[in-house]
Protein backbone atom coordinates (compact mmCIF):
# COMPACT_ATOMS: atom_id res chain seq x y z
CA UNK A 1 8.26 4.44 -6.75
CA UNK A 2 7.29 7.72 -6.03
CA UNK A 3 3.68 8.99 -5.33
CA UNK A 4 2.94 11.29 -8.16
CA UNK A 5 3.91 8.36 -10.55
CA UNK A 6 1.62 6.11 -9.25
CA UNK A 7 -0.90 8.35 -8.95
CA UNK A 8 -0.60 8.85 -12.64
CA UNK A 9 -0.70 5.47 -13.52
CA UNK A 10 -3.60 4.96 -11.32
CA UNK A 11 -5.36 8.12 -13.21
CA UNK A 12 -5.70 9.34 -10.04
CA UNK A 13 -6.21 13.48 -10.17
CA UNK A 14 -5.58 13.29 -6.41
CA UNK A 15 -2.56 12.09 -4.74
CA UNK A 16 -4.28 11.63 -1.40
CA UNK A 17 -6.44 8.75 -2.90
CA UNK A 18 -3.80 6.84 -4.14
CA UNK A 19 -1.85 7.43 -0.40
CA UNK A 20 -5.34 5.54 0.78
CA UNK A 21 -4.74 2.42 -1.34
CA UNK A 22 -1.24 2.57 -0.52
CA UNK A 23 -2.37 2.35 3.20
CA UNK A 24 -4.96 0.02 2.93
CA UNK A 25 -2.29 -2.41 1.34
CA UNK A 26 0.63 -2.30 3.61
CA UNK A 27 -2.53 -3.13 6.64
CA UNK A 28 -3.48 -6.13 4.79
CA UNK A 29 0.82 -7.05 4.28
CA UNK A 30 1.11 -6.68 7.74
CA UNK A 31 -1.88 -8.81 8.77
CA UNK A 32 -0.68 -11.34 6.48
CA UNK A 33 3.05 -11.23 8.00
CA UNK A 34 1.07 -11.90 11.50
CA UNK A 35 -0.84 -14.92 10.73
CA UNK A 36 1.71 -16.51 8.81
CA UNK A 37 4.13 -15.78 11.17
CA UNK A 38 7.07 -14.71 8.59
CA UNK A 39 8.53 -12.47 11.31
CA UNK A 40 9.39 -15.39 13.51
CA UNK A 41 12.75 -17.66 13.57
């Protein structure tokens, strides 16, 4: 889905602060992929 969308959704007048909870997210996925070690065979 495409920024602006979300952005709307969120009621966000500012695209930049829904980019930050976009980042913070995919931090916390990868730290989750990491200790769980779902990137390993």
């Amino acid at each position: 889905m495409e920024l602006r969308y979300l952005a709307k959704t969120a009621r966000h007048s500012r695209r930049d602060t829904t980019a930050r909870y976009l980042h913070a997210e995919a931090d916390e996925w990868r730290q989750q992929i990491a200790a769980h070690r779902l990137g390993e065979q």
